[in-house]
Every structure is written in structure tokens, then in C-alpha cells.
Protein backbone atom coordinates (compact mmCIF):
# COMPACT_ATOMS: atom_id res chain seq x y z
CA UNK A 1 -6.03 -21.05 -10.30
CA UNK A 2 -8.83 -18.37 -10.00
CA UNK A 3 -11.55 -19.62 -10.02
CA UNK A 4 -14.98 -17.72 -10.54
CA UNK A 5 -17.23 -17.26 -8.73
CA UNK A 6 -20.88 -15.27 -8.80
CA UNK A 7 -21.25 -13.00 -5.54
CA UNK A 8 -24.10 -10.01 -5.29
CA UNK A 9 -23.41 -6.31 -4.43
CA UNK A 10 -27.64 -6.54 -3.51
CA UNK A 11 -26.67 -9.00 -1.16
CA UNK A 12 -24.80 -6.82 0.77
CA UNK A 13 -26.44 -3.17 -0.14
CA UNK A 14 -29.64 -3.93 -0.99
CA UNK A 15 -31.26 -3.05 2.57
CA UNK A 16 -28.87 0.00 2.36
CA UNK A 17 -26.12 -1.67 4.80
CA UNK A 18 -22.94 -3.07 4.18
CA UNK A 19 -20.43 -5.75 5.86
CA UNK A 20 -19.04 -4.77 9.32
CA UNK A 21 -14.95 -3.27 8.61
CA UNK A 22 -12.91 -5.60 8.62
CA UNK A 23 -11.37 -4.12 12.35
CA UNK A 24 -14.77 -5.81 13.50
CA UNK A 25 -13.13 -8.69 14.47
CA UNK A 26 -11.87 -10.96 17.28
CA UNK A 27 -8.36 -9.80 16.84
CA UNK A 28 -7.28 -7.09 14.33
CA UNK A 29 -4.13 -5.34 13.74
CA UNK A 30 -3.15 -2.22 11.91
CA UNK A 31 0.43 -2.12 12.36
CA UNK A 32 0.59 1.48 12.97
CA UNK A 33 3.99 1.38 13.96
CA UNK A 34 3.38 -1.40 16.32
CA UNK A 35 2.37 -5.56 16.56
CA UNK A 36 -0.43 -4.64 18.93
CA UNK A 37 -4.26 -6.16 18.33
CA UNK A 38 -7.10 -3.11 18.14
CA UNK A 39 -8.85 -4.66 21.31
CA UNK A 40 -5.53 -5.39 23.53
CA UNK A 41 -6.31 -9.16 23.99
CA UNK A 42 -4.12 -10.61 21.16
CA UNK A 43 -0.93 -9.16 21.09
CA UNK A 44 1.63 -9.38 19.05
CA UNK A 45 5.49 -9.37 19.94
CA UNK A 46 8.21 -9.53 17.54
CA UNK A 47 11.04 -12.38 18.01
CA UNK A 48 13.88 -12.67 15.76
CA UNK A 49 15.15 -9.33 14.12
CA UNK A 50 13.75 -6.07 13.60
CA UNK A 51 11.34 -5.07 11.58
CA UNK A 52 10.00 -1.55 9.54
CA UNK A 53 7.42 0.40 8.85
CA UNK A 54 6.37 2.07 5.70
CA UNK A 55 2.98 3.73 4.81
CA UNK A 56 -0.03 1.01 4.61
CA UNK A 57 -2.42 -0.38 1.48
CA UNK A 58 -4.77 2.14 3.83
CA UNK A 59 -2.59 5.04 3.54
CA UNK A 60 -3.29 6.64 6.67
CA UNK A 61 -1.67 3.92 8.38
CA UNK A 62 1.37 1.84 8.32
CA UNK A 63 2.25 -1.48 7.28
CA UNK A 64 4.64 -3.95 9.06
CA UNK A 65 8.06 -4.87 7.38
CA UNK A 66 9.39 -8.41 7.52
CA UNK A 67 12.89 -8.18 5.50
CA UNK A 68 13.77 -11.91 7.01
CA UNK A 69 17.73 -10.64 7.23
CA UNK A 70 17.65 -12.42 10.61
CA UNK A 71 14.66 -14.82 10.44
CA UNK A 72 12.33 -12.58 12.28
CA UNK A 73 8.42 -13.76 12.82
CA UNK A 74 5.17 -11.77 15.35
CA UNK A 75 4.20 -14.34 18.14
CA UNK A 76 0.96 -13.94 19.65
CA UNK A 77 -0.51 -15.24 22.97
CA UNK A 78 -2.92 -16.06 23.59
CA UNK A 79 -4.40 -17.96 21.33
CA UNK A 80 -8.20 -18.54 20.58
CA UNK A 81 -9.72 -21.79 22.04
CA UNK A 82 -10.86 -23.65 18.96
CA UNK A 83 -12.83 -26.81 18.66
CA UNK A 84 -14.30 -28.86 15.92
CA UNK A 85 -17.31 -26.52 15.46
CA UNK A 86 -15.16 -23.14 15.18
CA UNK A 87 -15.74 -21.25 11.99
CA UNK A 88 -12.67 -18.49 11.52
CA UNK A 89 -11.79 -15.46 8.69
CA UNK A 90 -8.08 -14.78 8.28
CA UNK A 91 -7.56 -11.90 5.65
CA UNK A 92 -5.26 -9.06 4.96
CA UNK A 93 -3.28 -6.99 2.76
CA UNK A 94 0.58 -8.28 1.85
CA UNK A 95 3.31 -7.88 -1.00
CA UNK A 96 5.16 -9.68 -1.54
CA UNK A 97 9.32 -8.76 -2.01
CA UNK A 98 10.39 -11.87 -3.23
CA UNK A 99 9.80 -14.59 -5.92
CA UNK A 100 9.09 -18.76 -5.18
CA UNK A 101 8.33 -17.89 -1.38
CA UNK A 102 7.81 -20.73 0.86
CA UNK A 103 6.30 -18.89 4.12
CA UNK A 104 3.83 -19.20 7.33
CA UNK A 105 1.49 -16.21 6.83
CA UNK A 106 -0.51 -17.04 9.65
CA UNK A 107 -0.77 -20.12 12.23
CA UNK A 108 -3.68 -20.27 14.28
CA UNK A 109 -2.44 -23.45 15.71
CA UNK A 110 0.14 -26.13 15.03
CA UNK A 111 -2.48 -27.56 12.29
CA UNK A 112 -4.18 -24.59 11.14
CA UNK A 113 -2.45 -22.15 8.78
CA UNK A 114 -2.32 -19.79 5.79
CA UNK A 115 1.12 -20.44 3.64
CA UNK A 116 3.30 -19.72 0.66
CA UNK A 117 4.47 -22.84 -1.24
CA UNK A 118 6.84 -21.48 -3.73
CA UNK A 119 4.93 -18.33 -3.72
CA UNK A 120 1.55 -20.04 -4.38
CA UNK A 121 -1.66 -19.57 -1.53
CA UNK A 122 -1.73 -23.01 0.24
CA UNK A 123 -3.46 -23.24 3.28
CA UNK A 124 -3.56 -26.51 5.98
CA UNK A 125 -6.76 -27.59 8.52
CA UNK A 126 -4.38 -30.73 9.42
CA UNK A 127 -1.31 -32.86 8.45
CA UNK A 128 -3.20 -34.50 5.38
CA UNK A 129 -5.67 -31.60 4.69
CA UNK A 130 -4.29 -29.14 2.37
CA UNK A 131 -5.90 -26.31 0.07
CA UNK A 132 -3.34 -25.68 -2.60
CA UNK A 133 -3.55 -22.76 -5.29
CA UNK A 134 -1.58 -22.52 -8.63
CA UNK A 135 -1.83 -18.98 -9.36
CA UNK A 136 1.73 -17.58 -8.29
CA UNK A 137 1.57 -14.06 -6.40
CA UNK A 138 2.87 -11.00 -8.38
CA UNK A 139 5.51 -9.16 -5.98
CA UNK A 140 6.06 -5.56 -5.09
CA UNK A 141 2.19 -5.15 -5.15
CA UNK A 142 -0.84 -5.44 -2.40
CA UNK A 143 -2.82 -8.45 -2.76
CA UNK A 144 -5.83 -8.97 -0.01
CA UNK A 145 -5.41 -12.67 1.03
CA UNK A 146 -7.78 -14.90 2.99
CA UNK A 147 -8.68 -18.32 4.58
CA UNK A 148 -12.33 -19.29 5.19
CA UNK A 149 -13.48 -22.15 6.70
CA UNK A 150 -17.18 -23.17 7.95
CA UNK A 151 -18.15 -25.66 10.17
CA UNK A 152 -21.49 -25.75 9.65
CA UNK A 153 -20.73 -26.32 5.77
CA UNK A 154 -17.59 -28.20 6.23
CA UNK A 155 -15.69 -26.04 3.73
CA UNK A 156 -12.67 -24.37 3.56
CA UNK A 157 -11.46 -21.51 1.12
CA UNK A 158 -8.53 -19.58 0.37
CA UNK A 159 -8.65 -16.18 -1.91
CA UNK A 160 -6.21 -13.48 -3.91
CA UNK A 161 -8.50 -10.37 -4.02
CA UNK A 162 -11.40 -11.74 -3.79
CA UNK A 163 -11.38 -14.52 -5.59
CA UNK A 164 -11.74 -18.09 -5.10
CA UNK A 165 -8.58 -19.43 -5.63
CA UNK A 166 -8.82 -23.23 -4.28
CA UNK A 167 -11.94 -24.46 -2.03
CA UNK A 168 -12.51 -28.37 -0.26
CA UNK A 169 -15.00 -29.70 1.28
CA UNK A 170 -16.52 -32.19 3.75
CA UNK A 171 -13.49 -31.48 6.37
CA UNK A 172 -13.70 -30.84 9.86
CA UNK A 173 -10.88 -28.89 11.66
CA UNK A 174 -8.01 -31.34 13.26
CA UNK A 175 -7.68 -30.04 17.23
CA UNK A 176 -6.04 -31.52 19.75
CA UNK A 177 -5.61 -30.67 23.13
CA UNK A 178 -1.94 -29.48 22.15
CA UNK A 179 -3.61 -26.60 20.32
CA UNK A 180 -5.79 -24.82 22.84
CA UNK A 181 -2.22 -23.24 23.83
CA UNK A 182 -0.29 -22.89 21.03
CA UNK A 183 1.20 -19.45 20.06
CA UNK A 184 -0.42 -17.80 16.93
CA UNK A 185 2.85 -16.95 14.69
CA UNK A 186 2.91 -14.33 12.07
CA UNK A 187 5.02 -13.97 8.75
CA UNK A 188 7.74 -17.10 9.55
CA UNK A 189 9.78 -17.11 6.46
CA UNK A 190 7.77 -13.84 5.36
CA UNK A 191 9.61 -11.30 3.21
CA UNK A 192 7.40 -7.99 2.54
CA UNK A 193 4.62 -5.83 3.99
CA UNK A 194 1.86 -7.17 6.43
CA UNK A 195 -1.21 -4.44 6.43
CA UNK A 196 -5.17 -4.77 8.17
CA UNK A 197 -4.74 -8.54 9.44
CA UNK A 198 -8.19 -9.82 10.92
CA UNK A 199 -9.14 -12.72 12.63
CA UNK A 200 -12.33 -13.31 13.30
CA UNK A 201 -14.37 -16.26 14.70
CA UNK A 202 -17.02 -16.53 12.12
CA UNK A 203 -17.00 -17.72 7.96
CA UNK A 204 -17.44 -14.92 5.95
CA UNK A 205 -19.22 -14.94 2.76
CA UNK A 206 -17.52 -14.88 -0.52
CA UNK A 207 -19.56 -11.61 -0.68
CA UNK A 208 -18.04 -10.58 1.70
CA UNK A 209 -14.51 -11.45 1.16
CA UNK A 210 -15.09 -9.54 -2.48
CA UNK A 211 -16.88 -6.87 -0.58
CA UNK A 212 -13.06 -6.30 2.14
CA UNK A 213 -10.62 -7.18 -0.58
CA UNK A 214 -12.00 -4.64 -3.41
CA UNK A 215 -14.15 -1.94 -1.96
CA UNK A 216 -11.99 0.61 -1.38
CA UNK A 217 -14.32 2.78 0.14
CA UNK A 218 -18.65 3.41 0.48
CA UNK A 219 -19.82 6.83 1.17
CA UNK A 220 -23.43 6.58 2.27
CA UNK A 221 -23.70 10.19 2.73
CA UNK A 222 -26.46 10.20 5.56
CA UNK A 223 -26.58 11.33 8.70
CA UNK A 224 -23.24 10.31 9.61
CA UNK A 225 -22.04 11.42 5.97
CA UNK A 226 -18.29 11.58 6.96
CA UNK A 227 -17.79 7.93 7.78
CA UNK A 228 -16.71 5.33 4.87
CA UNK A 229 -18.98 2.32 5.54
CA UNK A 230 -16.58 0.68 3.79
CA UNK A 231 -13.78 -2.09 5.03
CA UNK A 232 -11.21 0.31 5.62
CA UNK A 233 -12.24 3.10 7.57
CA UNK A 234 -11.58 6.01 4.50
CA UNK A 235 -12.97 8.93 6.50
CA UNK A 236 -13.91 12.00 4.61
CA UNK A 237 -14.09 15.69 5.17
CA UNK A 238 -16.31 18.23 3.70
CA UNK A 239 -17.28 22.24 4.12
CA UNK A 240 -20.41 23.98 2.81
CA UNK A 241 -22.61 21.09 1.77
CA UNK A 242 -26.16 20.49 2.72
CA UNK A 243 -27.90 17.58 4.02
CA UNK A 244 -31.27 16.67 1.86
CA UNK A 245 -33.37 13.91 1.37
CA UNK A 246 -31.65 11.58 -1.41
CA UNK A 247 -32.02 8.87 -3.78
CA UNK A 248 -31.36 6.25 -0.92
CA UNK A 249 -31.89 7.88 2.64
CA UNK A 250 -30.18 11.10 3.01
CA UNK A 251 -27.64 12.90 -0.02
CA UNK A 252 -25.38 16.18 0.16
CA UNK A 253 -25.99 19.07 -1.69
CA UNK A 254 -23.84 21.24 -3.33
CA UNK A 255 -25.03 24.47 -4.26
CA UNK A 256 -23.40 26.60 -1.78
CA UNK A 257 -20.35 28.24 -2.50
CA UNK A 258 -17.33 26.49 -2.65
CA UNK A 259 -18.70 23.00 -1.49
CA UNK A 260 -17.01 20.04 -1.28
CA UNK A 261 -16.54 16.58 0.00
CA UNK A 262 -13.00 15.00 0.11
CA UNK A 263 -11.21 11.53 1.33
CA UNK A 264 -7.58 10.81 1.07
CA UNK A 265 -5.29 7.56 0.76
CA UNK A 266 -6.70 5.31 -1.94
CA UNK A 267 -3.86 3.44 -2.66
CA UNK A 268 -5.14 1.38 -5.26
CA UNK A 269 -6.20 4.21 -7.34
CA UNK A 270 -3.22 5.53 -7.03
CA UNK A 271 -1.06 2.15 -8.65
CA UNK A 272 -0.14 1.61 -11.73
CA UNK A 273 -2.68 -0.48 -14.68
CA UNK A 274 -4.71 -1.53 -11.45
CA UNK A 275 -8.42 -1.65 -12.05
CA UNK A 276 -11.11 0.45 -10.91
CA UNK A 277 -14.36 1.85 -10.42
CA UNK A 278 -16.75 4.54 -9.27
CA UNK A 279 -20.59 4.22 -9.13
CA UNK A 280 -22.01 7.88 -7.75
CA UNK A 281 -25.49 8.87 -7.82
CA UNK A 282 -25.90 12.20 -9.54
CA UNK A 283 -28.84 14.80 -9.32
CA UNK A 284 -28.23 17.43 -12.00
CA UNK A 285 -30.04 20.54 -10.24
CA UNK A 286 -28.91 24.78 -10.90
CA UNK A 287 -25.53 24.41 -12.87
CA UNK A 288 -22.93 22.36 -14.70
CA UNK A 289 -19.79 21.86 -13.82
CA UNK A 290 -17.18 19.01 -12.51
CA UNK A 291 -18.83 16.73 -9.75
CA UNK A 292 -15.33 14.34 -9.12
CA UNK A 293 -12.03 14.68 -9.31
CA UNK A 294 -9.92 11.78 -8.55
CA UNK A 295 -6.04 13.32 -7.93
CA UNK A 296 -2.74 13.22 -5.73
CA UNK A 297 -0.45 15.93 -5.03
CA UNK A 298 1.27 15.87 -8.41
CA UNK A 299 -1.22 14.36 -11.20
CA UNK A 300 -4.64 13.98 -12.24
CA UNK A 301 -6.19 10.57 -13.08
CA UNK A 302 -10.15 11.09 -13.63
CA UNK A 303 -12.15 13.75 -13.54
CA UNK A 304 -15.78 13.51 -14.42
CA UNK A 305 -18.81 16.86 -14.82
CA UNK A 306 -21.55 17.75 -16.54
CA UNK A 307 -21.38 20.25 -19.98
CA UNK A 308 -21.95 23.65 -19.44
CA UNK A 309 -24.19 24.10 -22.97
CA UNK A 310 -26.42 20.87 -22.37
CA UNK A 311 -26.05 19.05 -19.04
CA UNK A 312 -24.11 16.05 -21.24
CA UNK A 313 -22.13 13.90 -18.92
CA UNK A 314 -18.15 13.83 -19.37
CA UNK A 315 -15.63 11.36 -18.22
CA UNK A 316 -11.98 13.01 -18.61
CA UNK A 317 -8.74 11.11 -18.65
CA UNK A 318 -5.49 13.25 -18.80
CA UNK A 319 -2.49 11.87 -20.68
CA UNK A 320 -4.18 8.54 -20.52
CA UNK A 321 -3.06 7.00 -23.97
CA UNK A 322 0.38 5.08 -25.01
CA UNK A 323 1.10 8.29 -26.80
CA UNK A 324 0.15 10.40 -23.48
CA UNK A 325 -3.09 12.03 -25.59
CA UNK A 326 -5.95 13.09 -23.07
CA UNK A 327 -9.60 11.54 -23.13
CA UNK A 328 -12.87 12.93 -23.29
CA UNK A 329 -15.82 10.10 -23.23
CA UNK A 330 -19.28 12.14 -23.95
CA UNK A 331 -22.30 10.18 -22.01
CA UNK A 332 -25.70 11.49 -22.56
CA UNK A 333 -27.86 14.52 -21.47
CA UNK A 334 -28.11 14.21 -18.08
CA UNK A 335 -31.93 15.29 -16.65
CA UNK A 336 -32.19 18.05 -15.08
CA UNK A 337 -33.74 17.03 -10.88
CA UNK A 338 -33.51 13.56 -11.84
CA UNK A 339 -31.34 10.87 -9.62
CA UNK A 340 -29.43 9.27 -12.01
CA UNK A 341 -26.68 6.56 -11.38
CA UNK A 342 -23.23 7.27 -13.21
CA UNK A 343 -20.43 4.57 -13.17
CA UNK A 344 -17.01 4.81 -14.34
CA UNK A 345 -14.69 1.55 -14.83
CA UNK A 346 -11.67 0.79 -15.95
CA UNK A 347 -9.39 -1.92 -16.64
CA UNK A 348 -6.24 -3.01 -18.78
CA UNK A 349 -8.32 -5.76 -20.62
CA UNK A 350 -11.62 -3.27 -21.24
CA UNK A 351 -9.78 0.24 -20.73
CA UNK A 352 -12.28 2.85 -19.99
CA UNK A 353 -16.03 2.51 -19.82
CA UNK A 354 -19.00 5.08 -19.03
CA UNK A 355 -22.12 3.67 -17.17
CA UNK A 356 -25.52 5.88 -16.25
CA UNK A 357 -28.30 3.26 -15.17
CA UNK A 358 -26.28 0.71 -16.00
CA UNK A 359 -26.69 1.10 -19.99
CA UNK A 360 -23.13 1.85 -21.80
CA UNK A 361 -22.70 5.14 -23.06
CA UNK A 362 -19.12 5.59 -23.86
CA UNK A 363 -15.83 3.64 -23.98
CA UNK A 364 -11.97 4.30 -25.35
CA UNK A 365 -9.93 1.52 -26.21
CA UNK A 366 -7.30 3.92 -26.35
CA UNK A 367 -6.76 4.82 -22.59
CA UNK A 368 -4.58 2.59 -21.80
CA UNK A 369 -2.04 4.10 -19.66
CA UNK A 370 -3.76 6.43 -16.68
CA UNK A 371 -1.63 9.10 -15.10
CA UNK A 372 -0.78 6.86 -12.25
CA UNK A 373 1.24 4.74 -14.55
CA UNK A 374 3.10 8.12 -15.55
CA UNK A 375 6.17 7.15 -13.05
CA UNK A 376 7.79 8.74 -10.17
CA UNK A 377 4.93 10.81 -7.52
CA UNK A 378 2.31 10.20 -9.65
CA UNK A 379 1.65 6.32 -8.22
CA UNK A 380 0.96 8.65 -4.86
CA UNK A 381 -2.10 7.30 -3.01
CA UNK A 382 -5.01 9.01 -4.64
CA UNK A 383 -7.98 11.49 -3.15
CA UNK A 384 -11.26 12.06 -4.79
CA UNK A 385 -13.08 15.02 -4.42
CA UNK A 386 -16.73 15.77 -4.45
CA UNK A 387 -17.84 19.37 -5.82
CA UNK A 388 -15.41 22.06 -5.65
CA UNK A 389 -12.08 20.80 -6.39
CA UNK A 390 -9.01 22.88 -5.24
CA UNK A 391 -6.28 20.18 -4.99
CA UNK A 392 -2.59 21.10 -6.60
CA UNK A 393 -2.76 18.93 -9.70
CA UNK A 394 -3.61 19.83 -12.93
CA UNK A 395 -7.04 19.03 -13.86
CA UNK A 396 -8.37 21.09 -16.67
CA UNK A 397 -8.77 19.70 -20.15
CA UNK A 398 -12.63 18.33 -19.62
CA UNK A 399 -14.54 18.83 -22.65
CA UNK A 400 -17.04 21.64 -22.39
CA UNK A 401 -16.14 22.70 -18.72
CA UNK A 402 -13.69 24.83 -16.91
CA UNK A 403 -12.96 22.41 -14.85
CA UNK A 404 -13.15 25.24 -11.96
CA UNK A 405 -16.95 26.09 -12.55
CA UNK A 406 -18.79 24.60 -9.41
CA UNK A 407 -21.14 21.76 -10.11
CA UNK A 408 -24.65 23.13 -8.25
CA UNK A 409 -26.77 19.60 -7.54
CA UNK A 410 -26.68 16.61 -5.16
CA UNK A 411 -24.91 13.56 -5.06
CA UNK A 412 -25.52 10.57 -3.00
CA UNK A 413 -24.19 6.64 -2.70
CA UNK A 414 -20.54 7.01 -3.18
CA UNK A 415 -18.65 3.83 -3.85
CA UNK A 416 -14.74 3.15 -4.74
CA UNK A 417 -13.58 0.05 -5.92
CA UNK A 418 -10.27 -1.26 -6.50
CA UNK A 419 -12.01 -3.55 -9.37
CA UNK A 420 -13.96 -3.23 -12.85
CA UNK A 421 -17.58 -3.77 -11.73
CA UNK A 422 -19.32 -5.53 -14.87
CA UNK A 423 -22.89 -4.76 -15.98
CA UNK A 424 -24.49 -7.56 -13.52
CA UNK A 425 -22.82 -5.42 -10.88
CA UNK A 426 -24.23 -2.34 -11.70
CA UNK A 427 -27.47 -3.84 -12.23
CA UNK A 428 -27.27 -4.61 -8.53
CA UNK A 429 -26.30 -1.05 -7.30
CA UNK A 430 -29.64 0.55 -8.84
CA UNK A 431 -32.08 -1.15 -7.46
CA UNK A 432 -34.43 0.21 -5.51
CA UNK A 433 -35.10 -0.35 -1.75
CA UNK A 434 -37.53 -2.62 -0.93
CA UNK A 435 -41.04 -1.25 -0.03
């Protein structure tokens, strides 16, 4: 059972930072084609049969395959020295490939573990202290899964996506001397894809936990404006912009010609009726035009710009109805050298919804099937493009714009996520630095 819980984006951006990635971490491991930890101290080996590769929830990467045809699990030595007062964060990305799974996602030690119980979250700190869900995992889809547990608190917590989905208290870790060196396993009785496993020696937050299983990606764009501050490491590229002063710390501008900003492999924008947002700070400055594109290879899934005639914002959804119909939501007038905030959500229980300052200015009820639901390539791991977009799908069809007129202004604050941020989210994102 999910269970819900109140976290705060201002808790984590408010001073303009964010969470450390989630490779910041005692042991980490991409599975780029291997079982090795980031930091060569953890190991992993595989012991059983053989295992795959395909590409990873962060599509740059890989993710490891566990088809349990010959029971096959990763063994890791050595192990981390835990006492009573350890705090830990397990969390990663898996699917699931089959139904009722009973499994051992990860063992820290003979008492201390993250499971499957008939393809529920269950997680053990001893032989009679279990955390049990009841929500049963969908398969043949990436779910971020975790297991928290502070000392100093005395609480353990297990999540799907960043949610609480069971939580006990007043426990203290069972050790015993057998533990200190036990082999870590990895995926025994695990059939699907393993993808960005940390373990780290400290309790997260659930802020936090929200912040690694749905942020897809955070563009600052300051001095280091290529880097994703984000969890996964979402690196962009970019020609012809120019560095100013911004609405928080430094922004890119646009005006030259041709400019753009661009990051590849977002997965979850990419699957099919999952939800999503995009919160971008836009500074409407020379001319109109499209500001984001959000696109694979083969099909176009959001697109939004300003009007050429009167600066109105425009949120564009190709073939995004039952009856494959386009969408054009018409926000307001944007101001012309202002910093305004512009959010974009959508979800299958809300469908699409325009944000500027966090007020609603537009919404379809009728956009409920987004390209990437379209079938075949079109599920392809998504890029979004800032400024001049030049990709191979087509985009046009935004009211009041050829969608190939360059958008002359400034954009700063960047954030994907692989969720619907509500209106006490939003709130959150506008607020001001403190003085």
C-alpha cells in the first residue's frame, strides 16, 4: 500500500542545490556491461549462469539481465562492517519480467535485505523484523526501489518510486559477529533488469528518495551549465548560447543564431501513459518562437513556444487524443524581459495541464494518449531540446508558430520529472532565494 507522504522540492532547491547523484555513494554500480562498483572496492562477480545486457532506465548506459534459466545471482565481497548504529540507502531501478516473484534483491548481510514476496516490496532488519508492502509491482516497466533505515530514528522504510510503501519503527538492526563477513548477494531468484544500484552508509530523506526516484534530470544552467545536477548524470550539449545573469544565478541566452541546448536518454519520457513534468524558467526577450521540444528519432511528444502575433504561451501535443487529434493549450501573454516560471504536467488521471507561476492556465482532458504510447520506435528514450530544434521528428503543428522560427530570450532552471508535480510543488520551485 502507498502510502502518502508530504516531502518539499524547497527542501532540497531552495538554497539553489540539490541531493548528491545517486553514484555518490559507498558502493554504486552502473552495470555498463559489467558487475563492477564505480569506486573498485565492492565488486561484484556473477555465480550461477550468464547474464545480459540491454540499454539502462539511464539510457546512456546499460542495465544488467538476470533471466534465472540457471539460478544465477552477483556476489559481492567485501562486505561493509555494520553495527547497531549503521544507517544505510539501498535504491535502484528494476523491472520486473515476471508475475508473483519471490526474490533477494539485495542482502547486505544474512539479516538485512530488500525482497520480493510474491512480487510485493518486503524488506527484513532480522528473523522477526519484517517491512511488508501490499502493492504488487507492475512488470515489464522501471520502478526505482529502496530500503531506508535510521539509527538515530530507529526507522526503517521501503519505497516504489518514491513513495512510502510500508515504514516501522523503534527497531534496531540485528548484527552478529557472523555478519561482519558475509557476502552481499544480488538478484537471488531475480528475473529482469537491475539498473543504478547504490549503497550508501547514511538514511536518506524521503525528499530525497522522491528527489532519485522521479527527477529525471535538473539543469541549473550556471557556470557549469552542461552538467545535470540531477540523480542520474543526464549531461547536455549546447552551441551558440550565451551565459547571462538569470533568474537564479546564471541562465543561457538564446539570441544567437541557431542556439540550442540538448540532452538525450530520458527514458521515462519516452514510455508509454507514464507521468511527467517540466518546470523551465522563461524570459521572453527579441522574438517568438518554440523554446522546447521534447522528441526521439521517430516522433514528437511536446513541444512548447511563444505566439508570433502576441508573445501568448503554447503547449503542443501531436496526435495526443484517443482519436490521434493534435493539442494546442493557449496560456497567457507572456511579458516581454520578465522571468517567468512555465510548467507543463501530465498524467493519465489529470491529462495535460499548463502552469506559469504556478496559477493554471490551460488543461485538455482530451490528451490522453501522447505519441509515446503511439507503438513501435516511438516509446524510444526521449531528448528535449532548448532553442533551435533540428531533430528528425516531426514537430510542426504549434498554434501560431512555425515551429522552425528561433525563440530569441533566456531560459534558466531546467527540471525533468518522471512525475505530475501538483500545485504545492510548484509553489515550491518559485520561490525566491533567500536574502
Amino acid at each position: 500500500m502507498l502510502i502518502a507522504t508530504s516531502v518539499s522540492l524547497a527542501s532540497l532547491l531552495y538554497n539553489g542545490s540539490a541531493p548528491n547523484p545517486v553514484s555518490v555513494a559507498n558502493a554504486f554500480y552502473a552495470f555498463d556491461g559489467n558487475t563492477l562498483d564505480l569506486y573498485s572496492l565492492h565488486n561484484g562477480i556473477v555465480v550461477g549462469g550468464s547474464v545480459s545486457y540491454i540499454q539502462g532506465y539511464v539510457a546512456y548506459g546499460e542495465a544488467i539481465v538476470l533471466d534465472q534459466s540457471i539460478a544465477t545471482q552477483i556476489n559481492i565481497n567485501p562486505s561493509f562492517n555494520l553495527n547497531i548504529n549503521s544507517n544505510f540507502t539501498i535504491e535502484g531501478f528494476f523491472i520486473l519480467q515476471k508475475t508473483q516473484m519471490n526474490a533477494i534483491l539485495i542482502q547486505l548481510t544474512p539479516t538485512i535485505m530488500l525482497n520480493l514476496t510474491n512480487g510485493m516490496l518486503t524488506a527484513s532488519l532480522g528473523s522477526n523484523i519484517i517491512i511488508a508492502g501490499t502493492s504488487v509491482i507492475s512488470t515489464d516497466a522501471w520502478h526505482h526501489l529502496s530500503f531506508v533505515y535510521n539509527a538515530i530514528q530507529q526507522i526503517a522504510t521501503i519505497s516504489i518510486d518514491g513513495s512510502v510503501e510500508a515504514t516501522r519503527s523503534s527497531i534496531k538492526l540485528d548484527i552478529s559477529s557472523n555478519n561482519i563477513n558475509s557476502t552481499i548477494l544480488i538478484g537471488v531468484g531475480f528475473q529482469g533488469c537491475i539498473d543504478q544500484l547504490s549503497i550508501s552508509l547514511t538514511a536518506k530523506s524521503q525528499a530525497e528518495i522522491l528527489w532519485d526516484a522521479t527527477t529525471a534530470a535538473y539543469y541549473r544552467l550556471d557556470i557549469s551549465w552542461l552538467l545535470d545536477s540531477g540523480p542520474n548524470g543526464l549531461n547536455g550539449s549546447a552551441s551558440n548560447v550565451i551565459p547571462i545573469y538569470g533568474w537564479r544565478y546564471n541562465a543561457l541566452n538564446f539570441n544567437n543564431s541557431g542556439a540550442y541546448y540538448q540532452a538525450n536518454g530520458f527514458t521515462a519520457l519516452g514510455t508509454p501513459y507514464h507521468s511527467f513534468s517540466i518546470s523551465i524558467w522563461v524570459r521572453a526577450e527579441t522574438q517568438a518562437g518554440v523554446f522546447l521540444t521534447i522528441s526521439n528519432p521517430y516522433t514528437c511528444l511536446l513541444v512548447l513556444g511563444l505566439q508570433s502575433d502576441n508573445n501568448r504561451l503554447v503547449a503542443y501535443l501531436p496526435n495526443a487524443t484517443a482519436t490521434g487529434a493534435s493539442v494546442n493549450m493557449i496560456g497567457p501573454k507572456m511579458p516581454s524581459n520578465d522571468w517567468v516560471n512555465v510548467v507543463f504536467t501530465w498524467s493519465t488521471q489529470n491529462r495535460a495541464n499548463l502552469y506559469t507561476s504556478s496559477y493554471l492556465q490551460a488543461s485538455n482532458s482530451d490528451a490522453s494518449t501522447l505519441n509515446n504510447a503511439r507503438g513501435g520506435n516511438n516509446s524510444f528514450p526521449m531528448t528535449v531540446t532548448l532553442g533551435k530544434y533540428s531533430g528528425a521528428a516531426n514537430c510542426q503543428g504549434i498554434q501560431g508558430i512555425n515551429a522552425s522560427q528561433q525563440f530569441m530570450g533566456s531560459l534558466d532552471e531546467v527540471l525533468v520529472f518522471a512525475r505530475e508535480l501538483q500545485v504545492t510543488d510548484i509553489q515550491e520551485l518559485i520561490k525566491p532565494l533567500p536574502t
